[in-house]
PDB file of N, CA and C in Angstrom:
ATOM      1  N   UNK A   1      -5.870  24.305 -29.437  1.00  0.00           N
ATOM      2  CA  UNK A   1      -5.968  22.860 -29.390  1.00  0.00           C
ATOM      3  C   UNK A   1      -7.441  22.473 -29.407  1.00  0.00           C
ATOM      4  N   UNK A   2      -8.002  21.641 -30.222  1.00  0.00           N
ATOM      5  CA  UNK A   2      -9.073  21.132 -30.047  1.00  0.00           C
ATOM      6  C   UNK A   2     -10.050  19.812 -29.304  1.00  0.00           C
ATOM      7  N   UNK A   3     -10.783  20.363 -28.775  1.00  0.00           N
ATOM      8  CA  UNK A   3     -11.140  19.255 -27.556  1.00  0.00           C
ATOM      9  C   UNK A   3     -11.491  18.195 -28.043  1.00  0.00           C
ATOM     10  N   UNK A   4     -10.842  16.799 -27.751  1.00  0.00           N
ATOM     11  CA  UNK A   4     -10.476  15.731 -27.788  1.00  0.00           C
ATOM     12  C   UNK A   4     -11.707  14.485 -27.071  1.00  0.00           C
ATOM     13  N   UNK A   5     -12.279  15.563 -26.037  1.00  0.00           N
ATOM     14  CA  UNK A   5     -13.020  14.749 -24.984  1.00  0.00           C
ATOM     15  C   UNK A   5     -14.308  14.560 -25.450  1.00  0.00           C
ATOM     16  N   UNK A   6     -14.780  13.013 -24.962  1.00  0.00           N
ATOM     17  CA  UNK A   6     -16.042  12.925 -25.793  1.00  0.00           C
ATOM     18  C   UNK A   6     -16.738  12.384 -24.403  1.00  0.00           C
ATOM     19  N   UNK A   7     -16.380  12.425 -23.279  1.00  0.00           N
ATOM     20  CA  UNK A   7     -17.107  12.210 -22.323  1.00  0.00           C
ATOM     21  C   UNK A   7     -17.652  12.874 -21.176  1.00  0.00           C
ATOM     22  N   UNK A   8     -18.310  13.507 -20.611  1.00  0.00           N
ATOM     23  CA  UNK A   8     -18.525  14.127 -19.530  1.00  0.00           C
ATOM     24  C   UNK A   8     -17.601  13.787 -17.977  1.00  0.00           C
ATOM     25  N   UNK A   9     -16.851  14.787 -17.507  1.00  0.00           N
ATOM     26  CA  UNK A   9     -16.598  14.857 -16.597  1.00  0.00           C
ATOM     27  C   UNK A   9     -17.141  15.592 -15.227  1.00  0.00           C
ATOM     28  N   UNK A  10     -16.711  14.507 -14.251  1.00  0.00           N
ATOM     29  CA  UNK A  10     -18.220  15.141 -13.233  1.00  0.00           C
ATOM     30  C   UNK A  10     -17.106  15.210 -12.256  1.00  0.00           C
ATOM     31  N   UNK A  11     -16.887  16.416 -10.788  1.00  0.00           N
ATOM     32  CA  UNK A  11     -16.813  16.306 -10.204  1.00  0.00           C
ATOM     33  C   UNK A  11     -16.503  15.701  -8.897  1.00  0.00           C
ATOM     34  N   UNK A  12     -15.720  14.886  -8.507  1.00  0.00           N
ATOM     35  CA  UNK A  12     -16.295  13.797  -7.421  1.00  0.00           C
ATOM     36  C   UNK A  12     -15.055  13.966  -6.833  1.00  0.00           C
ATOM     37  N   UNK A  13     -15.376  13.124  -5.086  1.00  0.00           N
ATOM     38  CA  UNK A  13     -14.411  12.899  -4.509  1.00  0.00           C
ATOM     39  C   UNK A  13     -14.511  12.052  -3.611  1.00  0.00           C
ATOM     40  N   UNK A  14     -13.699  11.348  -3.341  1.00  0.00           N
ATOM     41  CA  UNK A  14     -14.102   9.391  -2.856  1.00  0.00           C
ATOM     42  C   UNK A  14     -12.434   8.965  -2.615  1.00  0.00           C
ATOM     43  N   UNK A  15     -12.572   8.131  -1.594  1.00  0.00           N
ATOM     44  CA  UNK A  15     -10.784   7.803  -0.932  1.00  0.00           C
ATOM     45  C   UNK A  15     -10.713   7.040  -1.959  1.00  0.00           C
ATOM     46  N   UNK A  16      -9.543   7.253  -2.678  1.00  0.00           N
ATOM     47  CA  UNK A  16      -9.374   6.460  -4.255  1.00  0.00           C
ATOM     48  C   UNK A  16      -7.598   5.971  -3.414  1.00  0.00           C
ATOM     49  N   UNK A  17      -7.107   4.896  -4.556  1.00  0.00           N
ATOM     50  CA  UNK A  17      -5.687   4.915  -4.095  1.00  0.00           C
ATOM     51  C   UNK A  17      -5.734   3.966  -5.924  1.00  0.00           C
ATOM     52  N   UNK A  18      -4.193   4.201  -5.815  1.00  0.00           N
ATOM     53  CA  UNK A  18      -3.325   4.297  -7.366  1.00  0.00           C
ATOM     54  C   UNK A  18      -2.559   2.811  -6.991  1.00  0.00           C
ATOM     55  N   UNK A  19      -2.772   1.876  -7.491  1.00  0.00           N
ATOM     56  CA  UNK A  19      -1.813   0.811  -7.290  1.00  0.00           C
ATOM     57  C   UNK A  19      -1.203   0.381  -9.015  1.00  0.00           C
ATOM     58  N   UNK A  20       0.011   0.040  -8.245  1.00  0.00           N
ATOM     59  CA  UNK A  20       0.670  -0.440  -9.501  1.00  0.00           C
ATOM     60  C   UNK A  20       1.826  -1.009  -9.176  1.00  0.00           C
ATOM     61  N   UNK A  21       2.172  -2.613  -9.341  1.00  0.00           N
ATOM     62  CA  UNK A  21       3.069  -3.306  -8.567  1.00  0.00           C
ATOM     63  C   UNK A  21       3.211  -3.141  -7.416  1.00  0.00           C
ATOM     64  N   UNK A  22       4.201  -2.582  -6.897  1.00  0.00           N
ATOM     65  CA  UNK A  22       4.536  -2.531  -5.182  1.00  0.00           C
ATOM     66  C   UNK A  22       3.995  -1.456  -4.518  1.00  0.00           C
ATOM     67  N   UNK A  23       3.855  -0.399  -5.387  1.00  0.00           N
ATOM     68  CA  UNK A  23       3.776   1.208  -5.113  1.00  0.00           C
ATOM     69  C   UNK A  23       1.749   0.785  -4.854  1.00  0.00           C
ATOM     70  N   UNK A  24       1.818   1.554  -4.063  1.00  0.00           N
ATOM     71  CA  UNK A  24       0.151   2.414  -3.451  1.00  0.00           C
ATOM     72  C   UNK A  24       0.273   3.441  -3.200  1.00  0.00           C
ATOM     73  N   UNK A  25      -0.752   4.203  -4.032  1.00  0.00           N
ATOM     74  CA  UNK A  25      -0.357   5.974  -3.506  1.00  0.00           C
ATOM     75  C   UNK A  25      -2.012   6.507  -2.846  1.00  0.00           C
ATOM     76  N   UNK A  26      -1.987   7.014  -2.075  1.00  0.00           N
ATOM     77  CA  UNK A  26      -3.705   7.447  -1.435  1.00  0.00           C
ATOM     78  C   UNK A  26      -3.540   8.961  -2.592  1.00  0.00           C
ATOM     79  N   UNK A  27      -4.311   8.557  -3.524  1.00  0.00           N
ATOM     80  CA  UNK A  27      -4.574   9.946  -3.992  1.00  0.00           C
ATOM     81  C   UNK A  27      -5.859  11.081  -3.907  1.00  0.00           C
ATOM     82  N   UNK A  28      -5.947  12.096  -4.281  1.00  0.00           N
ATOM     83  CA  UNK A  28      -7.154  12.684  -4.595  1.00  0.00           C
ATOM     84  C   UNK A  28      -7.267  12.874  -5.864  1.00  0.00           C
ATOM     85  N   UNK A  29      -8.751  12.194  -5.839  1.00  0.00           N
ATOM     86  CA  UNK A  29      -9.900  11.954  -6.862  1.00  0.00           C
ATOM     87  C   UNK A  29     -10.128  13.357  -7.037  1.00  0.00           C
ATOM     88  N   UNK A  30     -10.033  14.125  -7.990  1.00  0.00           N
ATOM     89  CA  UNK A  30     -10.880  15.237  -8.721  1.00  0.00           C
ATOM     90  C   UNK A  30     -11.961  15.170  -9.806  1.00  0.00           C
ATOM     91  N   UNK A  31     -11.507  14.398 -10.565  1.00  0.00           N
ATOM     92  CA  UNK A  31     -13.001  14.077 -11.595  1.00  0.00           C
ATOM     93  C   UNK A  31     -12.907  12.840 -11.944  1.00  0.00           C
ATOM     94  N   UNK A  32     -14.260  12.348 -12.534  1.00  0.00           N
ATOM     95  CA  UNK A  32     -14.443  10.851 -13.274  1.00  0.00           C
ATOM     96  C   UNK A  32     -15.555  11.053 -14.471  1.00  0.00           C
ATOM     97  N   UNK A  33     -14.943  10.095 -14.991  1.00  0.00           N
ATOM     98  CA  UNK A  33     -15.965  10.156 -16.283  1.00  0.00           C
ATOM     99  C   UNK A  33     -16.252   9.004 -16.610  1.00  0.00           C
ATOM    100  N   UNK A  34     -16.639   8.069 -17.454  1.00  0.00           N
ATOM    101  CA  UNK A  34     -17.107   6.604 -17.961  1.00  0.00           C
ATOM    102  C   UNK A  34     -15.911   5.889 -18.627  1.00  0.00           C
ATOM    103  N   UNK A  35     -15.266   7.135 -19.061  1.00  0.00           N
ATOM    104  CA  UNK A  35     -13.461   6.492 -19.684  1.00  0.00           C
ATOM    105  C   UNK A  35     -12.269   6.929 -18.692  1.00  0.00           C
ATOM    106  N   UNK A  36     -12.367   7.472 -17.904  1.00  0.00           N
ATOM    107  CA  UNK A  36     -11.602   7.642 -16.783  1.00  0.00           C
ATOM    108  C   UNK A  36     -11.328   8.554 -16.052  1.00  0.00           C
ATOM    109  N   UNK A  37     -10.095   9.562 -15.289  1.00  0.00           N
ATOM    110  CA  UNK A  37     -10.134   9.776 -14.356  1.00  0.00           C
ATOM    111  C   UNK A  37      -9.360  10.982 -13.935  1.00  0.00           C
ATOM    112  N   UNK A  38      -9.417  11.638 -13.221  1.00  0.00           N
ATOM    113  CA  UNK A  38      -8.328  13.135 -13.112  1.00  0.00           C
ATOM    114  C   UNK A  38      -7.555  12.592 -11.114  1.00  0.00           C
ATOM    115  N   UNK A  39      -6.482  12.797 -10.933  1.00  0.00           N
ATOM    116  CA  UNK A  39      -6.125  12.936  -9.675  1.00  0.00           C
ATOM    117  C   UNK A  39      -5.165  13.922  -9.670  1.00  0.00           C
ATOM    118  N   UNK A  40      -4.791  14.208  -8.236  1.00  0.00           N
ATOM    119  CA  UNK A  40      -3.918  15.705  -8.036  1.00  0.00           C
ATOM    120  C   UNK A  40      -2.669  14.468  -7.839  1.00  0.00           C
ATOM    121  N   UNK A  41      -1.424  15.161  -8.339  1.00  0.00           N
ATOM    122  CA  UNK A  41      -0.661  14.019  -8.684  1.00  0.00           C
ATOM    123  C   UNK A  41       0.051  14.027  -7.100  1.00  0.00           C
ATOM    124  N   UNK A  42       0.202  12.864  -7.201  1.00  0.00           N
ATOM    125  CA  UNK A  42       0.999  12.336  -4.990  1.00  0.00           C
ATOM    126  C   UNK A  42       2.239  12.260  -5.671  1.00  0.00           C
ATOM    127  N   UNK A  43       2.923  13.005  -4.055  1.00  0.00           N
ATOM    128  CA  UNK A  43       4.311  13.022  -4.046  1.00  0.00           C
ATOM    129  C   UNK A  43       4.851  11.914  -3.078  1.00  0.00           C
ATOM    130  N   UNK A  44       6.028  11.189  -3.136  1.00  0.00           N
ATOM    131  CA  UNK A  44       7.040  11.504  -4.111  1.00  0.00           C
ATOM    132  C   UNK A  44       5.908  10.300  -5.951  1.00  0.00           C
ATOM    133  N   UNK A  45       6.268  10.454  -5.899  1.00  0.00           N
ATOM    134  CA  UNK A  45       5.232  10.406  -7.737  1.00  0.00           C
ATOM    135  C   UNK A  45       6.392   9.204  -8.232  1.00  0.00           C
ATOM    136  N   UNK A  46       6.432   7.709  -8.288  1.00  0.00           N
ATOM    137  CA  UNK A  46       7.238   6.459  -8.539  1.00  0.00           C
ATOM    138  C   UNK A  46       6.692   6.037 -10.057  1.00  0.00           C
ATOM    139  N   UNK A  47       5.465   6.534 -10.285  1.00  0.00           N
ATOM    140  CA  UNK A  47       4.454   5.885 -11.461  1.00  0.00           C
ATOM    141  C   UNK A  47       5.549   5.330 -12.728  1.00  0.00           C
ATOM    142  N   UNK A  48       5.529   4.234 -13.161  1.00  0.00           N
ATOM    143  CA  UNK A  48       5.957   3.885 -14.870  1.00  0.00           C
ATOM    144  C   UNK A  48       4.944   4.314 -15.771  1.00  0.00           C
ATOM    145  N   UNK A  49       5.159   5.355 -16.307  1.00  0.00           N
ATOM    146  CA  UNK A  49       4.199   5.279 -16.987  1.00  0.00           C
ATOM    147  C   UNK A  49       3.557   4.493 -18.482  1.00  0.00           C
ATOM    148  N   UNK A  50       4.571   3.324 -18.428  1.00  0.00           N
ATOM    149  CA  UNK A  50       4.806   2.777 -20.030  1.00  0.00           C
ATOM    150  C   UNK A  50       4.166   1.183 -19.504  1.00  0.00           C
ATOM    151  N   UNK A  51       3.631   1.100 -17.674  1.00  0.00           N
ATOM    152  CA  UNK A  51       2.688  -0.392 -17.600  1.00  0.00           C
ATOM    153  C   UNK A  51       1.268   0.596 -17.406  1.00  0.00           C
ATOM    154  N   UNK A  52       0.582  -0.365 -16.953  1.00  0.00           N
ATOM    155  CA  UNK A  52      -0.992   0.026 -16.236  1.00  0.00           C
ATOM    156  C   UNK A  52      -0.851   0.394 -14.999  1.00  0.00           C
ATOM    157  N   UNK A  53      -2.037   0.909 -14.340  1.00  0.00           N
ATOM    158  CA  UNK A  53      -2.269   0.748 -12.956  1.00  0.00           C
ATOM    159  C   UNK A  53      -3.519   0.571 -12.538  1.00  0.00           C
ATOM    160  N   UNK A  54      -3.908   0.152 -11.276  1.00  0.00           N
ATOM    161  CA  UNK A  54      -5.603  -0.273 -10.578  1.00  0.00           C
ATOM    162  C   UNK A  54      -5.988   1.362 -10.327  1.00  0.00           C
ATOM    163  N   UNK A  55      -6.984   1.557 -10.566  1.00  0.00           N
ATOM    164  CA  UNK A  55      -7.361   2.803  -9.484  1.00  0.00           C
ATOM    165  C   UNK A  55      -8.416   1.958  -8.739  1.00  0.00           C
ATOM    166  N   UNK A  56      -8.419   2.341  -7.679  1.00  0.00           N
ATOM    167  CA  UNK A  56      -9.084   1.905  -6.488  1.00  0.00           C
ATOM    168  C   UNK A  56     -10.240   2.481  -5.914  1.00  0.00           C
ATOM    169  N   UNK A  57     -11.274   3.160  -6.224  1.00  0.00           N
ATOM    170  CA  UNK A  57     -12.481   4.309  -6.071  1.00  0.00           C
ATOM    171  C   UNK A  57     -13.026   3.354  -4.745  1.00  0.00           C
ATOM    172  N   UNK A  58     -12.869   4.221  -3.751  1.00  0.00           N
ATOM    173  CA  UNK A  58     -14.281   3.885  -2.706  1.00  0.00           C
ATOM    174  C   UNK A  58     -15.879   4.604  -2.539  1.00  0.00           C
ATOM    175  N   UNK A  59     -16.602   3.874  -3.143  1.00  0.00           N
ATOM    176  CA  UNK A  59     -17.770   4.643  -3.342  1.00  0.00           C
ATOM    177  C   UNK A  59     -18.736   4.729  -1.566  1.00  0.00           C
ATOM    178  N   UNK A  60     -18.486   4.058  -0.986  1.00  0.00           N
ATOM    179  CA  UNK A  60     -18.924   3.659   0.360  1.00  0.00           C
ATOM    180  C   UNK A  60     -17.803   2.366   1.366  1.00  0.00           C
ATOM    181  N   UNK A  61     -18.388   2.074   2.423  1.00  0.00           N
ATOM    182  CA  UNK A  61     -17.746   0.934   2.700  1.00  0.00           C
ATOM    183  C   UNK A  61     -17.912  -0.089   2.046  1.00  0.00           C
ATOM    184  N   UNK A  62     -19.404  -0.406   1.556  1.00  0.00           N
ATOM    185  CA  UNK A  62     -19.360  -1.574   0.597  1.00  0.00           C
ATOM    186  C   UNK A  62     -19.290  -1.668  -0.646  1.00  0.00           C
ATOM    187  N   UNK A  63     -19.174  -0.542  -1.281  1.00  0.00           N
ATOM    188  CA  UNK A  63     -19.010  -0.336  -3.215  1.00  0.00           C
ATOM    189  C   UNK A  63     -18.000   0.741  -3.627  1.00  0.00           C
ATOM    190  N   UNK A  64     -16.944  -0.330  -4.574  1.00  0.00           N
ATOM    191  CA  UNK A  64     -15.742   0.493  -4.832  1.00  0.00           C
ATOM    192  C   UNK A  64     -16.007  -0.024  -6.230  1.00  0.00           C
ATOM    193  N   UNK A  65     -15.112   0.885  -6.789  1.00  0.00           N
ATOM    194  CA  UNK A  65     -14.935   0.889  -8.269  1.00  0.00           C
ATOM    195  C   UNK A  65     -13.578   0.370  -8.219  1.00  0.00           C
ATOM    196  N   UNK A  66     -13.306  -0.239  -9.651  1.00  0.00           N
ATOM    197  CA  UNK A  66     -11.922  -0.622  -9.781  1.00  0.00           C
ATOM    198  C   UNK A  66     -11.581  -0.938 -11.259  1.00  0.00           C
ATOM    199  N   UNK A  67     -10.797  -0.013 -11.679  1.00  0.00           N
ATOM    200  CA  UNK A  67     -10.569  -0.061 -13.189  1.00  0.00           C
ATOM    201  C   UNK A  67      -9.106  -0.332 -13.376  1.00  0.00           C
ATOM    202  N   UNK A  68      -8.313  -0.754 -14.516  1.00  0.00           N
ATOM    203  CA  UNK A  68      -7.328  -0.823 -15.060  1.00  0.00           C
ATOM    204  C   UNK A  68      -7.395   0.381 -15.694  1.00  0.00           C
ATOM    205  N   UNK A  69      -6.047   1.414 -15.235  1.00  0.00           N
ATOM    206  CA  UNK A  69      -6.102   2.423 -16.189  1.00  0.00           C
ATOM    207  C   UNK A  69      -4.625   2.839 -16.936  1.00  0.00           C
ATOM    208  N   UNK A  70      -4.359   3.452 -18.018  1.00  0.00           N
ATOM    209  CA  UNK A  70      -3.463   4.097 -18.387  1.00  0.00           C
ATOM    210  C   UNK A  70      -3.156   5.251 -17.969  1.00  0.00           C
ATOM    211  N   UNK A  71      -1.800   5.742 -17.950  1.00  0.00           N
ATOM    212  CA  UNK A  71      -1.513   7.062 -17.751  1.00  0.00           C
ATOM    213  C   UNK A  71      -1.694   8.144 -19.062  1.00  0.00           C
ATOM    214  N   UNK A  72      -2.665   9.480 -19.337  1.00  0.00           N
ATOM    215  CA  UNK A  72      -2.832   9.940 -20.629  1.00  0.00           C
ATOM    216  C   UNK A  72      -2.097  10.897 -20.466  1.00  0.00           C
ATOM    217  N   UNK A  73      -1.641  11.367 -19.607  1.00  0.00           N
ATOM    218  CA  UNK A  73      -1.022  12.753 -19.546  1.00  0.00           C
ATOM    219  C   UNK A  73      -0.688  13.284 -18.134  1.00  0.00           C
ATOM    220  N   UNK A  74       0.218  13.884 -17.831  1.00  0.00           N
ATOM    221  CA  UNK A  74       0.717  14.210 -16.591  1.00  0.00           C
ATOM    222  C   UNK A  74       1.359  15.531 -16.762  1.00  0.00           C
ATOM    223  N   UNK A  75       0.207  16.720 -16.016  1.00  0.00           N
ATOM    224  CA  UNK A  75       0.807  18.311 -16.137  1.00  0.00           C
ATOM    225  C   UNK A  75      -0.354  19.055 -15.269  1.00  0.00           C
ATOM    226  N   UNK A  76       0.843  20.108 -14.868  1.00  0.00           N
ATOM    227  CA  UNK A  76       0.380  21.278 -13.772  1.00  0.00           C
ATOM    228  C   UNK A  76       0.135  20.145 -12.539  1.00  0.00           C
ATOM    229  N   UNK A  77       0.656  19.177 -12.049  1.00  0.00           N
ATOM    230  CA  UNK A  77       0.107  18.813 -11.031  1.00  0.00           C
ATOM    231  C   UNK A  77      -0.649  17.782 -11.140  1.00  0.00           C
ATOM    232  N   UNK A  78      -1.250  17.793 -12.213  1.00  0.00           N
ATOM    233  CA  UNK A  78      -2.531  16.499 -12.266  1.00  0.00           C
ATOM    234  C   UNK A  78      -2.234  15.310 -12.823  1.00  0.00           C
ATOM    235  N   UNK A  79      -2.650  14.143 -13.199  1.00  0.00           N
ATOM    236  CA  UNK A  79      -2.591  12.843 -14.141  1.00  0.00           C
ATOM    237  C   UNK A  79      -3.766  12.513 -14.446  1.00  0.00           C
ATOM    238  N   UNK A  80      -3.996  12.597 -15.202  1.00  0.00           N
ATOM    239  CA  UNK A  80      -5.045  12.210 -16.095  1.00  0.00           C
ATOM    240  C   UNK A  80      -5.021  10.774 -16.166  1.00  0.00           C
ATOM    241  N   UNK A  81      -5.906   9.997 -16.609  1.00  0.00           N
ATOM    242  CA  UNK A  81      -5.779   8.141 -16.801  1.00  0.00           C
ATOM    243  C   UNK A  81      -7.012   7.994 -17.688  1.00  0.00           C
ATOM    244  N   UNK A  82      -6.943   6.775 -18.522  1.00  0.00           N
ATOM    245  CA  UNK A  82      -8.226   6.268 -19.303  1.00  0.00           C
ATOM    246  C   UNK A  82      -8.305   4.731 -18.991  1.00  0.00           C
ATOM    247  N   UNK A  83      -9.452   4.342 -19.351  1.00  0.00           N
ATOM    248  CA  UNK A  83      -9.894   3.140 -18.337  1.00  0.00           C
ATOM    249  C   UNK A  83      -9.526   2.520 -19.734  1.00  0.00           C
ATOM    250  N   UNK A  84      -8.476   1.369 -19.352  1.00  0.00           N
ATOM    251  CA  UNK A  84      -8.508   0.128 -20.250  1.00  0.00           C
ATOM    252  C   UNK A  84      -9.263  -1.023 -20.025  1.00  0.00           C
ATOM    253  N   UNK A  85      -9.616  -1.262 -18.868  1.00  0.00           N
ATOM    254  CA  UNK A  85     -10.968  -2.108 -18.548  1.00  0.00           C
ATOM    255  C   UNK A  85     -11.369  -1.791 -17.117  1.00  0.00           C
ATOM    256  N   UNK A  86     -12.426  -2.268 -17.191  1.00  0.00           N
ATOM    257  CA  UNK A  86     -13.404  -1.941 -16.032  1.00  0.00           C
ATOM    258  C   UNK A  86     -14.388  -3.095 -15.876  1.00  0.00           C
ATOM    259  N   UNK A  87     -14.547  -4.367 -14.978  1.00  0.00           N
ATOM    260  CA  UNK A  87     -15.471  -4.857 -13.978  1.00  0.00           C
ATOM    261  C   UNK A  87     -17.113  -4.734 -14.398  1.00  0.00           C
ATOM    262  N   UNK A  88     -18.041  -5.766 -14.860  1.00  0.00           N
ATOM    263  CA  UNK A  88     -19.198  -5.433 -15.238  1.00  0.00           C
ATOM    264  C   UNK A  88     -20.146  -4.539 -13.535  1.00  0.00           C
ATOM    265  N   UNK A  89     -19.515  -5.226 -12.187  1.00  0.00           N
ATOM    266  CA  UNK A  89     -20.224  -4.617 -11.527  1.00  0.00           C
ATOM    267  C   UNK A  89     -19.609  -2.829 -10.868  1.00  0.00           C
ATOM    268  N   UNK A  90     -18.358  -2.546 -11.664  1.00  0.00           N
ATOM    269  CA  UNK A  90     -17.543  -1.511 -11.692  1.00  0.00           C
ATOM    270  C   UNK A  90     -18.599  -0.575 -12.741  1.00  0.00           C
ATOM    271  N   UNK A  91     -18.877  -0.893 -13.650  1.00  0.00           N
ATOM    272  CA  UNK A  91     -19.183  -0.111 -14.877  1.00  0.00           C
ATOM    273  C   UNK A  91     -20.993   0.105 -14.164  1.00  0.00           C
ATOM    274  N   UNK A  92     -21.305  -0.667 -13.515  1.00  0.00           N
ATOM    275  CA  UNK A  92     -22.456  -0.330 -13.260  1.00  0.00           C
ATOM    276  C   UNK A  92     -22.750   0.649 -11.873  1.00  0.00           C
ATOM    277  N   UNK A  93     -21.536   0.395 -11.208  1.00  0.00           N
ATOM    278  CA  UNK A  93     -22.043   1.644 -10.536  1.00  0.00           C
ATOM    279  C   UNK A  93     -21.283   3.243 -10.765  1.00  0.00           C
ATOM    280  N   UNK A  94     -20.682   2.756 -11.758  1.00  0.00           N
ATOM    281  CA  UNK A  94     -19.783   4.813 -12.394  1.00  0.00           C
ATOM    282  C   UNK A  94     -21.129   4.821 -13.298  1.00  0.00           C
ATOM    283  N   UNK A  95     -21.717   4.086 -14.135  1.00  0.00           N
ATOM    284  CA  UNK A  95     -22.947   4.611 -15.148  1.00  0.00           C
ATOM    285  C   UNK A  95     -23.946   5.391 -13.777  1.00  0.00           C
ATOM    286  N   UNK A  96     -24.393   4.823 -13.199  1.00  0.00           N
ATOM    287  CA  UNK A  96     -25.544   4.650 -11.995  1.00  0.00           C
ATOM    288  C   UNK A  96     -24.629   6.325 -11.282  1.00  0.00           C
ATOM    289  N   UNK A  97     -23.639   6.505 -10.949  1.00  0.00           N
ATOM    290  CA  UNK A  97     -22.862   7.709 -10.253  1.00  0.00           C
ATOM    291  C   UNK A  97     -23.028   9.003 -11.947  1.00  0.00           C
ATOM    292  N   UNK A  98     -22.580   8.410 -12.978  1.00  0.00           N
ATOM    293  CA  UNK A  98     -22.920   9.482 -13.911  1.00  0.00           C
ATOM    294  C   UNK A  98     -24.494   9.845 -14.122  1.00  0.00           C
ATOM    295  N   UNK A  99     -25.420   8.597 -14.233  1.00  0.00           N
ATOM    296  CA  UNK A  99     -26.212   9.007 -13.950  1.00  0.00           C
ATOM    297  C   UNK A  99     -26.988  10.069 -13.393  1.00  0.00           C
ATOM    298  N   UNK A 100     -26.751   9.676 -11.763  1.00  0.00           N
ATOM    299  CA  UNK A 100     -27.571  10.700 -11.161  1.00  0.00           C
ATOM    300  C   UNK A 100     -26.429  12.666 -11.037  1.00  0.00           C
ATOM    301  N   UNK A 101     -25.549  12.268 -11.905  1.00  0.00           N
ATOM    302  CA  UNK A 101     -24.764  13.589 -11.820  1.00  0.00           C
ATOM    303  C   UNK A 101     -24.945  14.457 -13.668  1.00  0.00           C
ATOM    304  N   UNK A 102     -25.751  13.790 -14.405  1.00  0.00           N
ATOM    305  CA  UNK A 102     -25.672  14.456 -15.608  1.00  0.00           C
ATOM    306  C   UNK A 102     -27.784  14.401 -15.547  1.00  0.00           C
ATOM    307  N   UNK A 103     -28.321  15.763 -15.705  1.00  0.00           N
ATOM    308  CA  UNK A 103     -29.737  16.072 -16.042  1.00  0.00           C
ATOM    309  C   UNK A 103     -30.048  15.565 -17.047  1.00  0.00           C
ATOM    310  N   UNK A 104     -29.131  15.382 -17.929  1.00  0.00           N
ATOM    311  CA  UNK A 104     -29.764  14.635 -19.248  1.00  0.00           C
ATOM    312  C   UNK A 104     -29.708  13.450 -19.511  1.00  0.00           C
ATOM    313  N   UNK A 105     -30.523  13.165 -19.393  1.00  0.00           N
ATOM    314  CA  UNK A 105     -30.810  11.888 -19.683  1.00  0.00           C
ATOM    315  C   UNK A 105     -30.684  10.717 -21.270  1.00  0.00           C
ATOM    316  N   UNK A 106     -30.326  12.012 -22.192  1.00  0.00           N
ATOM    317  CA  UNK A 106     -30.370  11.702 -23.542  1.00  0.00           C
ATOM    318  C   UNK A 106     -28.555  11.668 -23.399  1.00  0.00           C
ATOM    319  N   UNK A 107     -27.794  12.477 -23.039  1.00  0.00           N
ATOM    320  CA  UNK A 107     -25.988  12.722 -22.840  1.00  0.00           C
ATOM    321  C   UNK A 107     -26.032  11.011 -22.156  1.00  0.00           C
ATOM    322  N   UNK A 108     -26.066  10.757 -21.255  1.00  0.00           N
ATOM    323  CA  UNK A 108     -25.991   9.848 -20.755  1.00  0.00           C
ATOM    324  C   UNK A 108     -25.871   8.845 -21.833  1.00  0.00           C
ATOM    325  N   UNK A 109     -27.259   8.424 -22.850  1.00  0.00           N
ATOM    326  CA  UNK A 109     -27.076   7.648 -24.043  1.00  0.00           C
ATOM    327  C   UNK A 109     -26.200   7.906 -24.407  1.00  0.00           C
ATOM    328  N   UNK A 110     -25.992   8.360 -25.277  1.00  0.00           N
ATOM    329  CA  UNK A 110     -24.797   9.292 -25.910  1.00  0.00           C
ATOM    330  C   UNK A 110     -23.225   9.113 -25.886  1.00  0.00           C
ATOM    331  N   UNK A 111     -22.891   9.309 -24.338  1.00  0.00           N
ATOM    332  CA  UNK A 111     -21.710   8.572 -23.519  1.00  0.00           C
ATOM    333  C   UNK A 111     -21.793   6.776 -23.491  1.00  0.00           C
ATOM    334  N   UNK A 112     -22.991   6.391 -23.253  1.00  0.00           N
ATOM    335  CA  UNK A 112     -22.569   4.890 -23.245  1.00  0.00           C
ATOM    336  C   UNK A 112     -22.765   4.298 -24.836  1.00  0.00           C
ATOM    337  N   UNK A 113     -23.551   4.646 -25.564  1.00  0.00           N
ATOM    338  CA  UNK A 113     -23.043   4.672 -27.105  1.00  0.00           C
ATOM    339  C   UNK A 113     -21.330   5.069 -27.544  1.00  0.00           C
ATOM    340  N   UNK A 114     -20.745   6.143 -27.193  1.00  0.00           N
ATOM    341  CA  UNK A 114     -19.624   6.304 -27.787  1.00  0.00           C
ATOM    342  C   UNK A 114     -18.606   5.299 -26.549  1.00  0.00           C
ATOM    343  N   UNK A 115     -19.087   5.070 -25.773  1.00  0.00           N
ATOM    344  CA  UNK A 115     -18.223   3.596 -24.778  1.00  0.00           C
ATOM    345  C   UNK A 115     -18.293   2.733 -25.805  1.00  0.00           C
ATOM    346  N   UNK A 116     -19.176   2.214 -25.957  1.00  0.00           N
ATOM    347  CA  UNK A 116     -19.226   1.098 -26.671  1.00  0.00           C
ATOM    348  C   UNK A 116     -18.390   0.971 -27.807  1.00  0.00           C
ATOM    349  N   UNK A 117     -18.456   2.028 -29.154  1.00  0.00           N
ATOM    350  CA  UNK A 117     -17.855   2.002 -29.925  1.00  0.00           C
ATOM    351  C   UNK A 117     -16.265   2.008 -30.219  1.00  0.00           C
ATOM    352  N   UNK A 118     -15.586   2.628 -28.240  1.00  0.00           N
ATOM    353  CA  UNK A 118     -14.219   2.392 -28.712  1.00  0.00           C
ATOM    354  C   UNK A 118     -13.776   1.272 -28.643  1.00  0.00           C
TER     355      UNK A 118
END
């Protein structure tokens, strides 16, 4: 299979929670990227996967992220999601978090160039 991914995924872990209509799930955050997101999938697991959902990122007590995301895939455990929109002061602090987690400084361009274009 050929890799599909055009964004860097980093690491992270931050009290995130999954909302979508009635359902809230406290999940764990495993990775993030500028288009979205990896979690270890919560049981019992209610998700539709054919609406949206909020992910909820707590970056501190006072700065959370909060994106509209899709479900891309769901296997071995995990769910994958891609950000259908994201918050101008959302997008500025996952750039500012990729930032200081990618050495290059040129990738970084790169990633918010191919943001832009989808």
């Amino acid at each position: 299979m050929s890799e599909r991914r055009r964004f860097v995924r980093i690491e992270f872990h931050a009290r995130t929670e999954l909302i979508q209509g009635q359902y809230k799930w406290p999940v764990e955050l495993l990775d993030l990227s500028l288009k979205g997101l990896l979690i270890k999938k919560p049981e019992p697991w209610l998700g539709n996967p054919e609406k949206t959902f909020t992910a909820d990122i707590h970056l501190s007590n006072e700065v959370e992220l909060k994106m509209d995301v899709r479900l891309a895939h769901d296997d071995h455990g995990h769910l994958g999601f891609v950000c259908e929109h994201i918050d101008l002061d959302s997008i500025a602090h996952l750039r500012r978090l990729v930032e200081l987690n990618l050495a290059d400084h040129d990738e970084l361009e790169r990633e918010l160039a191919a943001l832009i274009q989808i």
